[in-house]
PDB file of N, CA and C in Angstrom:
ATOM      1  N   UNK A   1     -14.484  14.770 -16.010  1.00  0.00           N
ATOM      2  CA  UNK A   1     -14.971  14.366 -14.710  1.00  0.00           C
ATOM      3  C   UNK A   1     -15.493  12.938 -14.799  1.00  0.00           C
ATOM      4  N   UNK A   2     -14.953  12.020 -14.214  1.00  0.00           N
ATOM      5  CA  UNK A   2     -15.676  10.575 -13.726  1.00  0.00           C
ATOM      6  C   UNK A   2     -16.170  10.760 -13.122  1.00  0.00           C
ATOM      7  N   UNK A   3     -16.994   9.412 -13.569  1.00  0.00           N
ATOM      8  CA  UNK A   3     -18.362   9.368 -12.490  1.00  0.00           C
ATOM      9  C   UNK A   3     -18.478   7.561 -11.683  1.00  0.00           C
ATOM     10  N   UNK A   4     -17.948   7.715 -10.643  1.00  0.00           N
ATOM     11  CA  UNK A   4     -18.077   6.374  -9.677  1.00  0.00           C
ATOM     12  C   UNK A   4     -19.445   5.771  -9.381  1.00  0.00           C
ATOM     13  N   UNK A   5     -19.045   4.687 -10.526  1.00  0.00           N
ATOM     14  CA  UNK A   5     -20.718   3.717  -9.983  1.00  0.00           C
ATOM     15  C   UNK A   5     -20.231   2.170  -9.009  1.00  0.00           C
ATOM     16  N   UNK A   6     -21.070   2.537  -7.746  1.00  0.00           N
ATOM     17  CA  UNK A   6     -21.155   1.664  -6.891  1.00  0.00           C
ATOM     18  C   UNK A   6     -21.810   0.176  -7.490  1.00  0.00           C
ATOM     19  N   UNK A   7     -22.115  -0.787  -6.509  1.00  0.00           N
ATOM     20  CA  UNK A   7     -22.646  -1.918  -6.711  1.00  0.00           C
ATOM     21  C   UNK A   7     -23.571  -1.814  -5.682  1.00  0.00           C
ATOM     22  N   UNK A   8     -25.430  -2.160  -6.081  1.00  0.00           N
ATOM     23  CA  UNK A   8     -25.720  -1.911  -4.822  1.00  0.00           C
ATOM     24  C   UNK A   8     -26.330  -3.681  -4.523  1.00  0.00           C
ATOM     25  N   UNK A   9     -26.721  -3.894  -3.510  1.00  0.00           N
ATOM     26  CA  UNK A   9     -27.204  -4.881  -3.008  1.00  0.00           C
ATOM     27  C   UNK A   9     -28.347  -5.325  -1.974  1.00  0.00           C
ATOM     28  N   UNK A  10     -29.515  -5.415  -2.536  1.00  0.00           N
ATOM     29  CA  UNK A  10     -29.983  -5.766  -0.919  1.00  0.00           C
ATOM     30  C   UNK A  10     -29.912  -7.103   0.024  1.00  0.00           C
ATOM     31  N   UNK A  11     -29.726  -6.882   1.459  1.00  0.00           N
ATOM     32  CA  UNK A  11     -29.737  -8.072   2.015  1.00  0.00           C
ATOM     33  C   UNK A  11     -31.162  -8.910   1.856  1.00  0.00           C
ATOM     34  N   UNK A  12     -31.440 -10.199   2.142  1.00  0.00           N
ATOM     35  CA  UNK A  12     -32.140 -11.157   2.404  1.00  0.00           C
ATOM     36  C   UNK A  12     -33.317 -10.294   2.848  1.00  0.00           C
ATOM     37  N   UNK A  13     -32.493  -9.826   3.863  1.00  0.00           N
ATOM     38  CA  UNK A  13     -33.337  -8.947   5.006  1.00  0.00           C
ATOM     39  C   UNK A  13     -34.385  -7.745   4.294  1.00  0.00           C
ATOM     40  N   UNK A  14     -33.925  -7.241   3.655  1.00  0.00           N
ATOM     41  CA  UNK A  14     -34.257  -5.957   2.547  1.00  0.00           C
ATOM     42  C   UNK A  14     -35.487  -6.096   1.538  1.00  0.00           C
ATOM     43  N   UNK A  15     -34.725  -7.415   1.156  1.00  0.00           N
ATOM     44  CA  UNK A  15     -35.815  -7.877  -0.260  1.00  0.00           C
ATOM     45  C   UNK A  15     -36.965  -8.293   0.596  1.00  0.00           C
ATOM     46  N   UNK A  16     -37.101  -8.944   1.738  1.00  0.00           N
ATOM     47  CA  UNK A  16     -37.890  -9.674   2.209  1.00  0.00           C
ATOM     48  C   UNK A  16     -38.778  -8.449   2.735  1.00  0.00           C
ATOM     49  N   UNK A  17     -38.330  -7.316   3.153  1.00  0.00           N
ATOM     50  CA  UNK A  17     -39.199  -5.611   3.305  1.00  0.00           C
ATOM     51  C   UNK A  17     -39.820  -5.750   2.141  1.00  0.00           C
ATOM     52  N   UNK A  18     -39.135  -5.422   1.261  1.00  0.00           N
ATOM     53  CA  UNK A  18     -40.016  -5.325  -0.142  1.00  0.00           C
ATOM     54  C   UNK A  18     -41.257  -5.666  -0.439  1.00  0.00           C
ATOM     55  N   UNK A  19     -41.228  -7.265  -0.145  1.00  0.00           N
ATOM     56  CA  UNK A  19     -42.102  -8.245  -0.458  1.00  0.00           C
ATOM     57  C   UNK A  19     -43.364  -7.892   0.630  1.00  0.00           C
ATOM     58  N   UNK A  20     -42.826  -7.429   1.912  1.00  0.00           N
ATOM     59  CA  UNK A  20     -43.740  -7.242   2.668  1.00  0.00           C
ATOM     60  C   UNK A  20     -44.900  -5.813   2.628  1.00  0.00           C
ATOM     61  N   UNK A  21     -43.980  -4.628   2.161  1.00  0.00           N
ATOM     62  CA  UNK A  21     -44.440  -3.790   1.651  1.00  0.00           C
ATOM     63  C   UNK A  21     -45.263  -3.626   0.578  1.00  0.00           C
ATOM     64  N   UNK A  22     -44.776  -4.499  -0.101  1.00  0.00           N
ATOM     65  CA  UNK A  22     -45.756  -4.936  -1.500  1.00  0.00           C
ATOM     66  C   UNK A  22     -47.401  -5.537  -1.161  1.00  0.00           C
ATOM     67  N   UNK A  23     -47.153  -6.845  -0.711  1.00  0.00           N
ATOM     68  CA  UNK A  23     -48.376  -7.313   0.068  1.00  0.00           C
ATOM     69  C   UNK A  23     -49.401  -6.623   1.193  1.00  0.00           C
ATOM     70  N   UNK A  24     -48.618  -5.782   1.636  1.00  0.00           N
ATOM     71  CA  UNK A  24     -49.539  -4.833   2.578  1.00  0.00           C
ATOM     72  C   UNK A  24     -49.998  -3.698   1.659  1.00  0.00           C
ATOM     73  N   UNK A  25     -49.471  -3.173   0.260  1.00  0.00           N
ATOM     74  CA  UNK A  25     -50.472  -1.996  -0.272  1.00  0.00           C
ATOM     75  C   UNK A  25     -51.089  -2.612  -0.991  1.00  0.00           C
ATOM     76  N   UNK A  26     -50.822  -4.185  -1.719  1.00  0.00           N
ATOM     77  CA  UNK A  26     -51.879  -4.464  -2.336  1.00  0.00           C
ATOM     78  C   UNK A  26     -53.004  -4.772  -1.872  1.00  0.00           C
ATOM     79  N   UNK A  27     -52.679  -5.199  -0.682  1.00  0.00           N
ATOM     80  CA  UNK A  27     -54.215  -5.624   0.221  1.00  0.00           C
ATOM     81  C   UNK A  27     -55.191  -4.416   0.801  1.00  0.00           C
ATOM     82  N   UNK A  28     -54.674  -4.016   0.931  1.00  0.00           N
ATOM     83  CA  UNK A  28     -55.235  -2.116   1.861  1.00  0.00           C
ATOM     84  C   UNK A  28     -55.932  -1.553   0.781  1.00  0.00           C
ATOM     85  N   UNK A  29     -54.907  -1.623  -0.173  1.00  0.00           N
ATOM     86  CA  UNK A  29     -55.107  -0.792  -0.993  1.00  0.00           C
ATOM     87  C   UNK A  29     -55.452  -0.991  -3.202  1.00  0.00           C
ATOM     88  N   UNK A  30     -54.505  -1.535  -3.706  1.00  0.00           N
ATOM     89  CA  UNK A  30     -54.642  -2.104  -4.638  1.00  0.00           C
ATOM     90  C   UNK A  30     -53.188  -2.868  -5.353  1.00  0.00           C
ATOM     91  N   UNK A  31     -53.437  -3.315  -6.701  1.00  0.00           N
ATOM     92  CA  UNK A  31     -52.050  -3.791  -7.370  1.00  0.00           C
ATOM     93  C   UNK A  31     -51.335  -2.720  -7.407  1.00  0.00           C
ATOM     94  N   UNK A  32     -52.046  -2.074  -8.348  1.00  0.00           N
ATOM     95  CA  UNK A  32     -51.726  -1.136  -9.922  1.00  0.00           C
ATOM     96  C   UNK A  32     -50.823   0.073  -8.381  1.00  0.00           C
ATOM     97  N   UNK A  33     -51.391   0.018  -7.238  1.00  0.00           N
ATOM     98  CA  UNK A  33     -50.588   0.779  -5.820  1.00  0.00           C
ATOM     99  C   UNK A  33     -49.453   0.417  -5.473  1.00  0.00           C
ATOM    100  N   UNK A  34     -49.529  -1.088  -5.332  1.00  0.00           N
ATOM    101  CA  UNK A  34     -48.431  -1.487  -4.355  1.00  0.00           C
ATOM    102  C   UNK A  34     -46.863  -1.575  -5.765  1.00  0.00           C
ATOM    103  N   UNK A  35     -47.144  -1.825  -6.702  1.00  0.00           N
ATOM    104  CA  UNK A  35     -46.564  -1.606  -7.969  1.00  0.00           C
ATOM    105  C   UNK A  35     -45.852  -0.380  -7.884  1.00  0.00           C
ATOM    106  N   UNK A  36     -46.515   0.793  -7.723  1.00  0.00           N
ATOM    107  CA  UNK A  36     -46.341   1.891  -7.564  1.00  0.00           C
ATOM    108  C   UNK A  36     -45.191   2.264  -7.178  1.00  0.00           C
ATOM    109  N   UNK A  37     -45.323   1.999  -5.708  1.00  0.00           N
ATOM    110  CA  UNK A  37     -44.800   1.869  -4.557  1.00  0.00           C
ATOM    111  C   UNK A  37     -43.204   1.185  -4.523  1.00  0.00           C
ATOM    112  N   UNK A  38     -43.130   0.147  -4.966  1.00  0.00           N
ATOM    113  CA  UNK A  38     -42.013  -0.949  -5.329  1.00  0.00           C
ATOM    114  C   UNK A  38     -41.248   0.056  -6.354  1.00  0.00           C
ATOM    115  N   UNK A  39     -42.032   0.523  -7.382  1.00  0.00           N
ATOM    116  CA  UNK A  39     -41.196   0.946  -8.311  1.00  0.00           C
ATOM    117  C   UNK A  39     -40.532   1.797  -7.964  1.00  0.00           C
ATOM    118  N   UNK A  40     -41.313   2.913  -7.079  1.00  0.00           N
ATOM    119  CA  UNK A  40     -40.541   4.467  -6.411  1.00  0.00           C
ATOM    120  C   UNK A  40     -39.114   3.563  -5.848  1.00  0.00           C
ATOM    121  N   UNK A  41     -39.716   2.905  -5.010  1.00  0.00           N
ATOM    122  CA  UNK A  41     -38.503   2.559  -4.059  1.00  0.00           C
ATOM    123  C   UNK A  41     -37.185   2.093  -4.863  1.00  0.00           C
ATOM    124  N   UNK A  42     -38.034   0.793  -5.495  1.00  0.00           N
ATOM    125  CA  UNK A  42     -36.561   0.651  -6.763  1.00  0.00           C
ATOM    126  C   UNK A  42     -35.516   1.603  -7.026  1.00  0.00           C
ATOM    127  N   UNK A  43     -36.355   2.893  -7.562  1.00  0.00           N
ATOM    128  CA  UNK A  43     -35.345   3.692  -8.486  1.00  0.00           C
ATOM    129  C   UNK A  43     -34.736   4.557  -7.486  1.00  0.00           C
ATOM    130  N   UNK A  44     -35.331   4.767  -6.076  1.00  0.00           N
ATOM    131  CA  UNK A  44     -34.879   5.420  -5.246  1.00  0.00           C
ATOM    132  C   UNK A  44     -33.296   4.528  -4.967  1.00  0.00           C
ATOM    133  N   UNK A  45     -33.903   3.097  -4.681  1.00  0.00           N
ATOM    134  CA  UNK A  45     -32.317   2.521  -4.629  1.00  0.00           C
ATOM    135  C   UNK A  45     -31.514   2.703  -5.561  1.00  0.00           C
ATOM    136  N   UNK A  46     -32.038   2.347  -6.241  1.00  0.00           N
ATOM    137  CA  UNK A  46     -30.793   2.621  -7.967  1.00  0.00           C
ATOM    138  C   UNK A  46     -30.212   3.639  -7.737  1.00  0.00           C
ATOM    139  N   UNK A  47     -30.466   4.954  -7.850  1.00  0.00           N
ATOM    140  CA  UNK A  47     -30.115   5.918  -7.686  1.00  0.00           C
ATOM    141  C   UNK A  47     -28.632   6.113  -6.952  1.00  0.00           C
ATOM    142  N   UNK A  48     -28.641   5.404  -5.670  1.00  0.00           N
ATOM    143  CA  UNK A  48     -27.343   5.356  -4.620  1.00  0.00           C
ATOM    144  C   UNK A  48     -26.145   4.511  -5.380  1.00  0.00           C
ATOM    145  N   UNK A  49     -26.368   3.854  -6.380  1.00  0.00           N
ATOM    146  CA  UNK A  49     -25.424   3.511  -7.362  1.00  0.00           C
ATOM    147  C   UNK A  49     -24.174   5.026  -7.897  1.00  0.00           C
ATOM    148  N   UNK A  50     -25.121   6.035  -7.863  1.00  0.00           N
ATOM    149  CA  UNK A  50     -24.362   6.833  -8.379  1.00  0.00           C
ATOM    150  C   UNK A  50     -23.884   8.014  -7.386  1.00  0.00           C
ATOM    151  N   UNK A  51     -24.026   7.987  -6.542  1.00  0.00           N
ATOM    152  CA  UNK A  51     -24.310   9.040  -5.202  1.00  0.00           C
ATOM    153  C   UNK A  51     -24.346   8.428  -3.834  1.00  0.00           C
ATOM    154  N   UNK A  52     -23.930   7.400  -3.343  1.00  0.00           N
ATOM    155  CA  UNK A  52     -24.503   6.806  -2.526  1.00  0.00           C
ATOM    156  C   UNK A  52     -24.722   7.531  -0.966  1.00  0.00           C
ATOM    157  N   UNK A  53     -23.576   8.704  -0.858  1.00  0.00           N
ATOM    158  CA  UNK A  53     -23.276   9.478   0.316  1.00  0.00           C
ATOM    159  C   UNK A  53     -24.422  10.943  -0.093  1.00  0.00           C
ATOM    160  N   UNK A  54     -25.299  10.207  -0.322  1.00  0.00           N
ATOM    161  CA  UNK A  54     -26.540  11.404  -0.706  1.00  0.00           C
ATOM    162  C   UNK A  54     -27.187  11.340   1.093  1.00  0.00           C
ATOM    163  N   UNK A  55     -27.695  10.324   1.431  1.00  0.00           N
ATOM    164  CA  UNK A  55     -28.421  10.182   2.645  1.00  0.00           C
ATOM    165  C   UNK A  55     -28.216  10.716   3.596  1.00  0.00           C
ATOM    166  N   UNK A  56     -28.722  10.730   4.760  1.00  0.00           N
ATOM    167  CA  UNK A  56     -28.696  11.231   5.975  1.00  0.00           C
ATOM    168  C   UNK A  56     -28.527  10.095   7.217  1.00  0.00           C
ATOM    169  N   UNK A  57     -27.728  10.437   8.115  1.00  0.00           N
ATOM    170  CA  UNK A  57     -27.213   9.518   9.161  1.00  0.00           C
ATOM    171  C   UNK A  57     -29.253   9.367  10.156  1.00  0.00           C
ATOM    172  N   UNK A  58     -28.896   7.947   9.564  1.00  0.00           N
ATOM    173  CA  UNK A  58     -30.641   8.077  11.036  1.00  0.00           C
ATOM    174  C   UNK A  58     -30.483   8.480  12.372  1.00  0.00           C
ATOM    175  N   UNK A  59     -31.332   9.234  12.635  1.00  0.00           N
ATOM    176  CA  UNK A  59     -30.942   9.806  13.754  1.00  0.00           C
ATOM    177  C   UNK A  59     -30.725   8.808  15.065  1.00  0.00           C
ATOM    178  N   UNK A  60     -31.517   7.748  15.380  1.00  0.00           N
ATOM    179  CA  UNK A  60     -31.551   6.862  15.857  1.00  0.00           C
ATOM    180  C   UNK A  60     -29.972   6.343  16.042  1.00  0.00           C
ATOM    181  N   UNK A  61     -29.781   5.973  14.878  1.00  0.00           N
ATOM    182  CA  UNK A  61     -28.051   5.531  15.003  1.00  0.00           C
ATOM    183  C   UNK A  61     -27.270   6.554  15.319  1.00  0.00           C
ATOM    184  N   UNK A  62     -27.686   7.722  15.318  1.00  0.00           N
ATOM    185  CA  UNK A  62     -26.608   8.744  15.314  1.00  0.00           C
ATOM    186  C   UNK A  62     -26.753   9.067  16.889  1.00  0.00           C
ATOM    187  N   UNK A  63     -27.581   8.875  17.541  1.00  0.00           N
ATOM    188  CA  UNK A  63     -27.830   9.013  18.969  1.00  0.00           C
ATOM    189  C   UNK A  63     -26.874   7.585  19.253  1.00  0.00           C
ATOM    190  N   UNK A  64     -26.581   6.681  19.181  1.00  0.00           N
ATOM    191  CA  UNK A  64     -25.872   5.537  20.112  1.00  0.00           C
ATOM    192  C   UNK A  64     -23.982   5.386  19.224  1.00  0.00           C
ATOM    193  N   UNK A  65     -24.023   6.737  18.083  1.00  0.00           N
ATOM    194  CA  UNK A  65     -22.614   6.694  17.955  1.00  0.00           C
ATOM    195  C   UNK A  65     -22.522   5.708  16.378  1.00  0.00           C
ATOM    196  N   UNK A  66     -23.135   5.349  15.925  1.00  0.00           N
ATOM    197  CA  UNK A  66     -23.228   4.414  14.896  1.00  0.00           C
ATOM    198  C   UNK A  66     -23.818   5.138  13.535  1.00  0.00           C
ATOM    199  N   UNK A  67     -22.752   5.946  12.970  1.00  0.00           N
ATOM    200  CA  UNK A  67     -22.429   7.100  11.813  1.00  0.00           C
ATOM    201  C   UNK A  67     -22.445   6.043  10.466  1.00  0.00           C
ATOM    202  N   UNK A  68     -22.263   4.655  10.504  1.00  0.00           N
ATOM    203  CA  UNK A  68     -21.810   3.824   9.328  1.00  0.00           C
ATOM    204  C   UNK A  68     -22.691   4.183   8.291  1.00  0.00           C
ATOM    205  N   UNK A  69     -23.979   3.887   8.706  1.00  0.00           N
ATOM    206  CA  UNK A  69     -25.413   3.685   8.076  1.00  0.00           C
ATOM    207  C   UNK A  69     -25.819   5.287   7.865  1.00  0.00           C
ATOM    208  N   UNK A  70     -26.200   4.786   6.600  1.00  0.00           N
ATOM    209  CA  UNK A  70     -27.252   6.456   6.213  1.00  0.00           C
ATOM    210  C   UNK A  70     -28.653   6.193   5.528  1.00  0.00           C
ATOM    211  N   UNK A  71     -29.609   6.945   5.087  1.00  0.00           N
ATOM    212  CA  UNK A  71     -30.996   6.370   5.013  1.00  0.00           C
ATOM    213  C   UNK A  71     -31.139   7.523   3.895  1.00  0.00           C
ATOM    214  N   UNK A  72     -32.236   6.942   3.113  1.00  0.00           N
ATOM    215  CA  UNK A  72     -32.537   7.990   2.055  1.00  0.00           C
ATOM    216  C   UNK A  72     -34.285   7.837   1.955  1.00  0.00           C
ATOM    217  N   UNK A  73     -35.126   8.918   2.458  1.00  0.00           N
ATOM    218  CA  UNK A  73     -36.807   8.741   2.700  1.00  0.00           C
ATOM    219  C   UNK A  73     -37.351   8.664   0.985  1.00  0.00           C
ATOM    220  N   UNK A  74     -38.227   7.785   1.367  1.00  0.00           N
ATOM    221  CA  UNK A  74     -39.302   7.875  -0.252  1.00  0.00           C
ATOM    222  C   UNK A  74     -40.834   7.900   0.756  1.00  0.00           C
ATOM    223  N   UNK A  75     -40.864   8.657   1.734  1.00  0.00           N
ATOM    224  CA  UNK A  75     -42.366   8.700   2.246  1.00  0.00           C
ATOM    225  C   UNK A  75     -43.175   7.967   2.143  1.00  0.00           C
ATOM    226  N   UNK A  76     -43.741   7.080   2.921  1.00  0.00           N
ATOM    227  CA  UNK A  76     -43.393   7.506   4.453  1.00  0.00           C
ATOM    228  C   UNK A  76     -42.344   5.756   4.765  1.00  0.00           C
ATOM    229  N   UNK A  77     -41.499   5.898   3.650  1.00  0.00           N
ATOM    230  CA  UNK A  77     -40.702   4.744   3.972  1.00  0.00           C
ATOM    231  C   UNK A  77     -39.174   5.211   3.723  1.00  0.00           C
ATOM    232  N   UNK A  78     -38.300   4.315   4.836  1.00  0.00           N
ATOM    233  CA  UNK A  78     -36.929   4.658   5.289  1.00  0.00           C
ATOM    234  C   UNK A  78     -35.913   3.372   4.571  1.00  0.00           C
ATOM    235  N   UNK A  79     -35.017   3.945   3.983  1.00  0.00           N
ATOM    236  CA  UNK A  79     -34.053   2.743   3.143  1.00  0.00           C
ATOM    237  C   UNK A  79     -33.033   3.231   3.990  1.00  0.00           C
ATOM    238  N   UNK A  80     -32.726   2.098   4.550  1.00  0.00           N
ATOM    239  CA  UNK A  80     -31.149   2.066   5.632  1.00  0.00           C
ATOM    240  C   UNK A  80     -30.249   1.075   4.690  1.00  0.00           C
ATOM    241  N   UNK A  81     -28.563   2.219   4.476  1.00  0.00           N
ATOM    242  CA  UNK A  81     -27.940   1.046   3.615  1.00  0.00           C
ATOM    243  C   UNK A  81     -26.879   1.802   4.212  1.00  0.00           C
ATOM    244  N   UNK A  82     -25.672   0.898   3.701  1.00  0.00           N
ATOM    245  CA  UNK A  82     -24.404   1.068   3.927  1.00  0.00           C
ATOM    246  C   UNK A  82     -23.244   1.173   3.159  1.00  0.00           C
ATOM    247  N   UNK A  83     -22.322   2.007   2.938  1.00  0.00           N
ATOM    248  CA  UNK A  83     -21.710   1.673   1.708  1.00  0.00           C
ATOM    249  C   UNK A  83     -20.293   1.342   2.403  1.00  0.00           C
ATOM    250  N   UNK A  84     -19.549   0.137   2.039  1.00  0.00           N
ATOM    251  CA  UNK A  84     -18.436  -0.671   1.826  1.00  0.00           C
ATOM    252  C   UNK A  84     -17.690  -0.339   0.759  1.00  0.00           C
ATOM    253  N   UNK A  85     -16.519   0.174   0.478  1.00  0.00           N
ATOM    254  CA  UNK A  85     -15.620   0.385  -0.627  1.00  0.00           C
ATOM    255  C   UNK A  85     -16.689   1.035  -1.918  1.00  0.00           C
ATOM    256  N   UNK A  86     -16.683  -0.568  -2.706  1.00  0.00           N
ATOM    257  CA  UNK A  86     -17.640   0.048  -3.836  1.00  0.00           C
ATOM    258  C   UNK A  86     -18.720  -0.323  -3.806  1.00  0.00           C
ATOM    259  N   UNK A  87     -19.256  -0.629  -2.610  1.00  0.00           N
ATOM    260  CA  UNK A  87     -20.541  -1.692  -2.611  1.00  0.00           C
ATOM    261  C   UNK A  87     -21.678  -0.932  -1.991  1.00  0.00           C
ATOM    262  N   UNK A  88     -22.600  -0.834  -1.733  1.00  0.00           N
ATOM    263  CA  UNK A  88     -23.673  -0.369  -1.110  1.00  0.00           C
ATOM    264  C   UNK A  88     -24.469  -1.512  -0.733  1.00  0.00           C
ATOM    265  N   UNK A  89     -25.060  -1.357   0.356  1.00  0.00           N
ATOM    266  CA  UNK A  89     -25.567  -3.106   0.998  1.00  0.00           C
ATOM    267  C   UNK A  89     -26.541  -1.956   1.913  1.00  0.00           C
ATOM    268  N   UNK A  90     -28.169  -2.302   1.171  1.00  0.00           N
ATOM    269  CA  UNK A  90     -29.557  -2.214   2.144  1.00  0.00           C
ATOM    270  C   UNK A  90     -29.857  -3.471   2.445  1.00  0.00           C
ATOM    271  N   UNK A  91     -30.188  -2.515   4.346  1.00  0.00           N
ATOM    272  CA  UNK A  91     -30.401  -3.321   5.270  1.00  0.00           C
ATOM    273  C   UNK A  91     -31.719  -3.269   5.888  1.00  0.00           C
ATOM    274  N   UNK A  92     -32.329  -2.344   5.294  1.00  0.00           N
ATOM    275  CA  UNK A  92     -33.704  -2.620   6.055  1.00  0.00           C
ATOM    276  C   UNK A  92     -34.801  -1.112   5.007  1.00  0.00           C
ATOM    277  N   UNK A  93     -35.786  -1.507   4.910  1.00  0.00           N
ATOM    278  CA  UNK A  93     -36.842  -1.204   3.771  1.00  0.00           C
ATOM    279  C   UNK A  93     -37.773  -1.090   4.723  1.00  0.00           C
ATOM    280  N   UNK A  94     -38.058   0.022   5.290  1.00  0.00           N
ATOM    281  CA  UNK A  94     -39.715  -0.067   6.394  1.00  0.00           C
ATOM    282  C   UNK A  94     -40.189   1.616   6.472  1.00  0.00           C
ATOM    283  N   UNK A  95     -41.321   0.963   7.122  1.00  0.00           N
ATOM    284  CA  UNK A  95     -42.146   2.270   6.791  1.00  0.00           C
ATOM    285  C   UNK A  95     -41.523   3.132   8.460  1.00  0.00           C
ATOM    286  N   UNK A  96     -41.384   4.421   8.023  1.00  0.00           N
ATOM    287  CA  UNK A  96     -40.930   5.602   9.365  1.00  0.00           C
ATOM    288  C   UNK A  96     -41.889   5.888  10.382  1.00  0.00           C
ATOM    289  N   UNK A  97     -43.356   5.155  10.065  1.00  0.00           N
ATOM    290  CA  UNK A  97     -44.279   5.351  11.465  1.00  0.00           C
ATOM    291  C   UNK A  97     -43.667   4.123  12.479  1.00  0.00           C
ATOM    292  N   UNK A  98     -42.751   3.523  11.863  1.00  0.00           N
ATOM    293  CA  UNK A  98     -43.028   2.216  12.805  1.00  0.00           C
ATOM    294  C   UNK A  98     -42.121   2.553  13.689  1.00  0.00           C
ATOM    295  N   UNK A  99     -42.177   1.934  14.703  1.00  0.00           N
ATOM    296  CA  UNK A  99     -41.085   2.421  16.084  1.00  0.00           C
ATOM    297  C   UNK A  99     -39.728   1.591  15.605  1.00  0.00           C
ATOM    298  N   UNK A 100     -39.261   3.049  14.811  1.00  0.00           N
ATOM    299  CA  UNK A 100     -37.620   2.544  14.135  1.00  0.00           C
ATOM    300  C   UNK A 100     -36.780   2.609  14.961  1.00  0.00           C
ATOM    301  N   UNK A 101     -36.213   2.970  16.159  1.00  0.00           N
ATOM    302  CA  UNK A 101     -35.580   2.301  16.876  1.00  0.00           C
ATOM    303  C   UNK A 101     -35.353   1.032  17.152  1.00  0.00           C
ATOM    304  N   UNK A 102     -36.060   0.601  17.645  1.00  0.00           N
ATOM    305  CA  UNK A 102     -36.435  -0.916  18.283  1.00  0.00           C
ATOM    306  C   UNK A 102     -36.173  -1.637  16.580  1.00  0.00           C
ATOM    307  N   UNK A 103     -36.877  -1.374  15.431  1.00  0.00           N
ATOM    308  CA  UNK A 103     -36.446  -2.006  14.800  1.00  0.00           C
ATOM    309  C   UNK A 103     -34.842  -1.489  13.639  1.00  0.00           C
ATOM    310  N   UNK A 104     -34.134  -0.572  13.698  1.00  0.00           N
ATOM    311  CA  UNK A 104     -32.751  -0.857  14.139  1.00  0.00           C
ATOM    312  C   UNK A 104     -32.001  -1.238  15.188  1.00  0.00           C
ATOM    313  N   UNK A 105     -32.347  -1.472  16.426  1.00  0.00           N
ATOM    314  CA  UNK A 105     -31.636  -1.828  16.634  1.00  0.00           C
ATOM    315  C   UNK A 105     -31.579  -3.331  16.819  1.00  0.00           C
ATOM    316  N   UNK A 106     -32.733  -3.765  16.625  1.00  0.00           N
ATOM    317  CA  UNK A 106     -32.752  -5.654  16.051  1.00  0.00           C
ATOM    318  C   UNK A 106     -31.894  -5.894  14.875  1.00  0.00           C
ATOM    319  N   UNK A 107     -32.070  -4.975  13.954  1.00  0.00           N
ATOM    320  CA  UNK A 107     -31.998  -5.464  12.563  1.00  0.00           C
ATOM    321  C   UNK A 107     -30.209  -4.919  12.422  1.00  0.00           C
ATOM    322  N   UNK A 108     -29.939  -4.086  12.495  1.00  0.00           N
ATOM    323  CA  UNK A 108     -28.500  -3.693  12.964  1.00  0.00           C
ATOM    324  C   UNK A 108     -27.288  -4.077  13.677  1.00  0.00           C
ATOM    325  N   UNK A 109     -27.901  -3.714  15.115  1.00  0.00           N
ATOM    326  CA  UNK A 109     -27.241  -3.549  16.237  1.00  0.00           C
ATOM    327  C   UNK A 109     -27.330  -4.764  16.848  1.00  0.00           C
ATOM    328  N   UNK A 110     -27.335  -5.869  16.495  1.00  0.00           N
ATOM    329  CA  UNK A 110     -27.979  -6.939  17.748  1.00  0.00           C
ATOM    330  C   UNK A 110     -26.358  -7.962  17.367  1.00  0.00           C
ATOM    331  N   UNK A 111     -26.310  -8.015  16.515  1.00  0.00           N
ATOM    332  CA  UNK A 111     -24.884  -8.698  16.324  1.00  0.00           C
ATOM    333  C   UNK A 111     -23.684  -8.521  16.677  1.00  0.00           C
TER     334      UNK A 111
END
């Protein structure tokens, strides 16, 4: 049995979540936290290297017909990515209280 490893990638857009996520638990909260935090998410991405059709269609997109995108939760944060041939490309890194609509469909849908 082979095993298909993707390429994953985050956009501009993605890393720049990261960074933001990072800075908001260290401040709230602490380093040795927001560290934490980064790392879960990391390996949560890594992970779609090997599985990438693990996720779930956001419901959000799945209400306006837009099946491309699937999301994989690390609580209480949402990784929206996409997979292309062999590629996997995250597009957005945010936390699920936030009114994710509105921000898929900026970050998505607006193009």
């Amino acid at each position: 049995m082979s095993t298909n490893t993707f390429k994953v990638s985050l956009t501009p857009a993605a890393d720049r979540d990261l960074d933001i996520i990072y800075r908001y638990v260290a401040e709230r909260r602490s380093v040795g936290e927001a560290d934490a935090v980064i790392d879960t998410l990391i390996e949560r991405i890594r992970a779609l290297a090997t599985f990438p059709e693990r996720g779930s269609v956001p419901l959000e997109l799945d209400a306006v017909g837009r099946r491309v995108y699937r999301q994989i939760v690390s609580p209480p944060y949402r990784v929206v990515y996409r997979r292309i041939d062999t590629m996997v490309f995250v597009y957005l890194i945010a936390d699920g209280r936030r009114d994710m609509q509105t921000l898929l469909r900026h970050r998505l849908l607006s193009s």
